[in-house]
C-alpha atoms as a PDB file:
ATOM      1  CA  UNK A   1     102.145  75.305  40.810  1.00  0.00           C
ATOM      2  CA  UNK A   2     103.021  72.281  39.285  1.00  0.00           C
ATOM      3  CA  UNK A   3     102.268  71.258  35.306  1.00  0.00           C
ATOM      4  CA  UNK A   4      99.594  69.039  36.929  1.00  0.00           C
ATOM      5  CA  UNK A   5      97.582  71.197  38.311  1.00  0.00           C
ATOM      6  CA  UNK A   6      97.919  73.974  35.438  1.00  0.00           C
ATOM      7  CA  UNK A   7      96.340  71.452  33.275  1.00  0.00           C
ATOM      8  CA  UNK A   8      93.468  70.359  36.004  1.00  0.00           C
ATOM      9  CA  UNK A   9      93.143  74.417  36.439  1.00  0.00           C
ATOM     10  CA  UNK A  10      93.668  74.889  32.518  1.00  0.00           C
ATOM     11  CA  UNK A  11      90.446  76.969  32.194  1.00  0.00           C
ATOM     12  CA  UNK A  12      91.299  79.268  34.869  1.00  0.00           C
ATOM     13  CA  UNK A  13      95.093  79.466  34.090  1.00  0.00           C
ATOM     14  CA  UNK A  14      94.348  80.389  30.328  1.00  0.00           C
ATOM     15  CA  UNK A  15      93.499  83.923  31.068  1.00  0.00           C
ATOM     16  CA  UNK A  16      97.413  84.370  32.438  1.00  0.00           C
ATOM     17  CA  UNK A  17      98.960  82.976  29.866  1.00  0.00           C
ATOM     18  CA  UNK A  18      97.446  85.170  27.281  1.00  0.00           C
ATOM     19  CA  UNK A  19      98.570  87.549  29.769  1.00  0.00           C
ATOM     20  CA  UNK A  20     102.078  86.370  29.588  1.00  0.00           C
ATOM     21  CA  UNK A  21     101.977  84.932  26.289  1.00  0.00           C
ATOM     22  CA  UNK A  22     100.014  87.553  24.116  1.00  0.00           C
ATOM     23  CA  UNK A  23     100.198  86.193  20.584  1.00  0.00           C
ATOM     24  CA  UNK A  24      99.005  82.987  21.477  1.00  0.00           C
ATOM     25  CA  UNK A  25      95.280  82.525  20.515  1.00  0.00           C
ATOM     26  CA  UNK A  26      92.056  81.413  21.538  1.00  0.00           C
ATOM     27  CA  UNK A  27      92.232  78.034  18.981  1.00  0.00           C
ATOM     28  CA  UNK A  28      96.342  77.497  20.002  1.00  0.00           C
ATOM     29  CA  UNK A  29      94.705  77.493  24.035  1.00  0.00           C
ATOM     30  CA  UNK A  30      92.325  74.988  22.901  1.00  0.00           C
ATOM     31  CA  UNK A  31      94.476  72.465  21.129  1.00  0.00           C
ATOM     32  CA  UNK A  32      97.014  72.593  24.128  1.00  0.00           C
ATOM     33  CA  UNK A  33      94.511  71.984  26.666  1.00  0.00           C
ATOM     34  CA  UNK A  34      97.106  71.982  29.194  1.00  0.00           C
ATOM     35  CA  UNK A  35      99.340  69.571  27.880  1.00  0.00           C
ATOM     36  CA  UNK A  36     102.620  71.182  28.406  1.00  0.00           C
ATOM     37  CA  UNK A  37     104.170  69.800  25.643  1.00  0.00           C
ATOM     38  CA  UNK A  38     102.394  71.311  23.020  1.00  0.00           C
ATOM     39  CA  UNK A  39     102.555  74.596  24.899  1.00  0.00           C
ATOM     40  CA  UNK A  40     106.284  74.692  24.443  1.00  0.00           C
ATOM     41  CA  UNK A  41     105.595  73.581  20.428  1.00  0.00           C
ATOM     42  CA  UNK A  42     103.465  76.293  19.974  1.00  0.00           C
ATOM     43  CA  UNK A  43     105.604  78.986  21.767  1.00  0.00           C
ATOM     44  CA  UNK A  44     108.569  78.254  19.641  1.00  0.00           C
ATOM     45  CA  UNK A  45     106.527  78.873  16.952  1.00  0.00           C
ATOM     46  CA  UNK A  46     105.139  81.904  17.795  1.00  0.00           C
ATOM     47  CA  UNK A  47     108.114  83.353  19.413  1.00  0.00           C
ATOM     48  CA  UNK A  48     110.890  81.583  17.726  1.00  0.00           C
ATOM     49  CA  UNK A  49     112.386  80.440  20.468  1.00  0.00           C
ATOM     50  CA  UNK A  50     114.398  77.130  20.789  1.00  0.00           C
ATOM     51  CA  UNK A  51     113.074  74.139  22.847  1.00  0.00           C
ATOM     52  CA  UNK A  52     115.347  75.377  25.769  1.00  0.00           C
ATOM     53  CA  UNK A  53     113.852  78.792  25.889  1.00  0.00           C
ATOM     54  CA  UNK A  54     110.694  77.651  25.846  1.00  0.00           C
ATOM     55  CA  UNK A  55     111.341  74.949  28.361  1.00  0.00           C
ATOM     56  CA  UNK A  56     112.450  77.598  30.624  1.00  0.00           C
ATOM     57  CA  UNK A  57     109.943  80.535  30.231  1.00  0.00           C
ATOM     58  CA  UNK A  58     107.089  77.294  31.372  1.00  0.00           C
ATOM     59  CA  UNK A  59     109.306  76.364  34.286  1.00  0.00           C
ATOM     60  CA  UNK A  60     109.038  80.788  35.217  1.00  0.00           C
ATOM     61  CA  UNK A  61     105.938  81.011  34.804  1.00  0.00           C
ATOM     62  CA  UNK A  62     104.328  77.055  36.218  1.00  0.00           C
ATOM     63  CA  UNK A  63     106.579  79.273  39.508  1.00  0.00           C
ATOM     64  CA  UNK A  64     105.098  82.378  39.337  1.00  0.00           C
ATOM     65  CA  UNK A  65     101.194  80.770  39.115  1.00  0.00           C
ATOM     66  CA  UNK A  66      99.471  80.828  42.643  1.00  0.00           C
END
């Protein structure tokens, strides 16, 4: 799946990235609201990762979504 249609999908693909991403909240799924950008912001946060790392675990997992 595309970034597109994660964010048109956003409500349904929120339940697999808490899945995935389990330190990542309600409110942080809120103020992304599929915008991958802040995704990646808030996942180096979280994780500490740099923006590469995060850049690639949302190319895995945009793959991985049905």
């Amino acid at each position: 799946m595309n970034w597109d249609q994660i964010a048109g999908n956003w409500k349904q693909v929120k339940g697999s990235i808490k899945e995935r991403w389990g330190k990542l909240t309600d409110d942080d799924l809120t103020v992304v609201a599929g915008k991958r950008d802040k995704l990646c912001g808030i996942l180096q946060e979280r994780y500490g990762l740099v923006k590469e790392q995060a850049e690639k675990e949302l190319d895995t997992f945009s793959k991985s979504i049905h």
